[in-house]
C-alpha atoms as a PDB file:
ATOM      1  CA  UNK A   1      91.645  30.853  71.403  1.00  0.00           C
ATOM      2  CA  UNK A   2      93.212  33.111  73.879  1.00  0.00           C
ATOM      3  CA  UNK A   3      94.818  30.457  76.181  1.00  0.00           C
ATOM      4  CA  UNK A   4      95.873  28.540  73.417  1.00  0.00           C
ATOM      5  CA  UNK A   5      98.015  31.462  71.942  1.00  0.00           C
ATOM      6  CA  UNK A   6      99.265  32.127  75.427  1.00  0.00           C
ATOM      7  CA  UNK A   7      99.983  28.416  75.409  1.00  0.00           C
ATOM      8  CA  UNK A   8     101.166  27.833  71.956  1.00  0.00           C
ATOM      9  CA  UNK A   9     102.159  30.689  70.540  1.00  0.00           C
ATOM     10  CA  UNK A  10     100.845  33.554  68.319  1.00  0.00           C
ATOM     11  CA  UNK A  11      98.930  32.959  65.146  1.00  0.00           C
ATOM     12  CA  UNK A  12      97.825  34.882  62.614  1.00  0.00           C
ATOM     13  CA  UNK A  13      93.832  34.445  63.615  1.00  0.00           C
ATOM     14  CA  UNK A  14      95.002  36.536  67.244  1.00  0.00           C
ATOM     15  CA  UNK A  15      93.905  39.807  66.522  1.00  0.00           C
ATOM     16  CA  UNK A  16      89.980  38.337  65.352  1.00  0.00           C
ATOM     17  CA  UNK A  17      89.947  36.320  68.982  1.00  0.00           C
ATOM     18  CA  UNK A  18      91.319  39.332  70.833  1.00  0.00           C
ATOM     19  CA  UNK A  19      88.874  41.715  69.074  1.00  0.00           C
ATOM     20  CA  UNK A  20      85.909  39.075  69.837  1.00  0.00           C
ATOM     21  CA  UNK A  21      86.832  38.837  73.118  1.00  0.00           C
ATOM     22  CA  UNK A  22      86.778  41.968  73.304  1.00  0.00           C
ATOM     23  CA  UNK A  23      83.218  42.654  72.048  1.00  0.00           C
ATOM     24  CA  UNK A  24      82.086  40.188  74.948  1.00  0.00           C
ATOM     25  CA  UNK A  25      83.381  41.329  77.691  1.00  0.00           C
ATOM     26  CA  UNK A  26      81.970  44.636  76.360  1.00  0.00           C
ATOM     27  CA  UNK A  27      78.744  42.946  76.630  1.00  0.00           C
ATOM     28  CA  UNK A  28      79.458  41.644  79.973  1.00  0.00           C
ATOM     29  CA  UNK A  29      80.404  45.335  81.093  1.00  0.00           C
ATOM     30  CA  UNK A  30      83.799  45.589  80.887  1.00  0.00           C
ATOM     31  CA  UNK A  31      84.134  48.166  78.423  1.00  0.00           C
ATOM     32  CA  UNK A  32      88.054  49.645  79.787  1.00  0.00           C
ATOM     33  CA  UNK A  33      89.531  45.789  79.173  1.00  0.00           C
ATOM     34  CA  UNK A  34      87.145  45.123  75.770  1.00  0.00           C
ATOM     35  CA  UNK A  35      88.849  48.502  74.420  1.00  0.00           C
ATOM     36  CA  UNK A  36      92.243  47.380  75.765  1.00  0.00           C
ATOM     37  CA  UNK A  37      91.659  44.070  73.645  1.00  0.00           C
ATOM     38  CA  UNK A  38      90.028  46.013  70.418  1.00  0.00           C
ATOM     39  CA  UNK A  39      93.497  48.379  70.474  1.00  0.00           C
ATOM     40  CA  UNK A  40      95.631  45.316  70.769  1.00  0.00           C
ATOM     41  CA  UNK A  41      94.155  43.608  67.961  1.00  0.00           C
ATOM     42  CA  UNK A  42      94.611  46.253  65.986  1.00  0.00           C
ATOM     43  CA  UNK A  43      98.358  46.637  66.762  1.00  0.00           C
ATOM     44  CA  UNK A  44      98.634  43.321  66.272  1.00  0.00           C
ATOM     45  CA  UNK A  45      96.968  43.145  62.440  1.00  0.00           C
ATOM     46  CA  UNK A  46      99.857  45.833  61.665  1.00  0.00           C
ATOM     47  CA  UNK A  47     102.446  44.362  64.225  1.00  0.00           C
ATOM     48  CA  UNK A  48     102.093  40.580  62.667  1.00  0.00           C
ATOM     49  CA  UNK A  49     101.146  41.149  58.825  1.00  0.00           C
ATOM     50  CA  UNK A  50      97.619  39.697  59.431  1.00  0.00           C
ATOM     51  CA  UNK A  51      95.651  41.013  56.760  1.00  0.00           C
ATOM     52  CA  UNK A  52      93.539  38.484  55.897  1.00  0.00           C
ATOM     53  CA  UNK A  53      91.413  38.981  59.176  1.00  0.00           C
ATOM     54  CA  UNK A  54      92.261  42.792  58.899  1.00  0.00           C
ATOM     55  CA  UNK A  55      88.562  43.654  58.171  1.00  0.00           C
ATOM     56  CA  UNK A  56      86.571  41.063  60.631  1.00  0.00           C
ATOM     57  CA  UNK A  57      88.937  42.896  63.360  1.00  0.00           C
ATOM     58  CA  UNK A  58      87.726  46.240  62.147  1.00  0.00           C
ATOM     59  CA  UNK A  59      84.103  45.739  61.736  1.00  0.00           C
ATOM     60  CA  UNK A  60      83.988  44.213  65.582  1.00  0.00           C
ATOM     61  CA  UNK A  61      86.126  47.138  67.090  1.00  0.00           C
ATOM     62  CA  UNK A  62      85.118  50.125  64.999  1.00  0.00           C
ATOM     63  CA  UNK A  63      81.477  48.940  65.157  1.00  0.00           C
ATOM     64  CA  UNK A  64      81.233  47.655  68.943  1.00  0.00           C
ATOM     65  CA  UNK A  65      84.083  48.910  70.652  1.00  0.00           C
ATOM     66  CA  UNK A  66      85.496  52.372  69.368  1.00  0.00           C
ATOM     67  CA  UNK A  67      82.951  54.255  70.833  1.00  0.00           C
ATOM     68  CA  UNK A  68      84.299  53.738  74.214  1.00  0.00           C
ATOM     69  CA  UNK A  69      87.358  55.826  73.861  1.00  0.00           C
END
């Protein structure tokens, strides 16, 4: 989902790939980049309107990804 917004443009389901992305490369051990991608996604859901995925992005980066701030 990533390279196709980079590719096609931005869409309103960007901030739930960026915050899922995020959440795995958490779990890969990248947790400076997954909280990178969590605050983006967030940005983005206020940036872009987005609030029908407004609380999938906030259960996957308050639950997983806050706590590395």
């Amino acid at each position: 989902m990533v390279q196709i917004a980079l590719a096609e443009g931005i869409t309103d389901m960007l901030p739930t790939a960026l915050a899922n992305f995020g959440a795995a490369l958490l779990a890969s051990g990248d947790p400076l980049q997954a909280f990178r991608l969590g605050k983006l996604s967030l940005q983005l859901i206020h940036k872009m309107n987005a609030t029908g995925c407004e609380a999938t992005v906030n259960i996957v980066v308050q639950g997983f990804i806050a706590w590395v701030s």
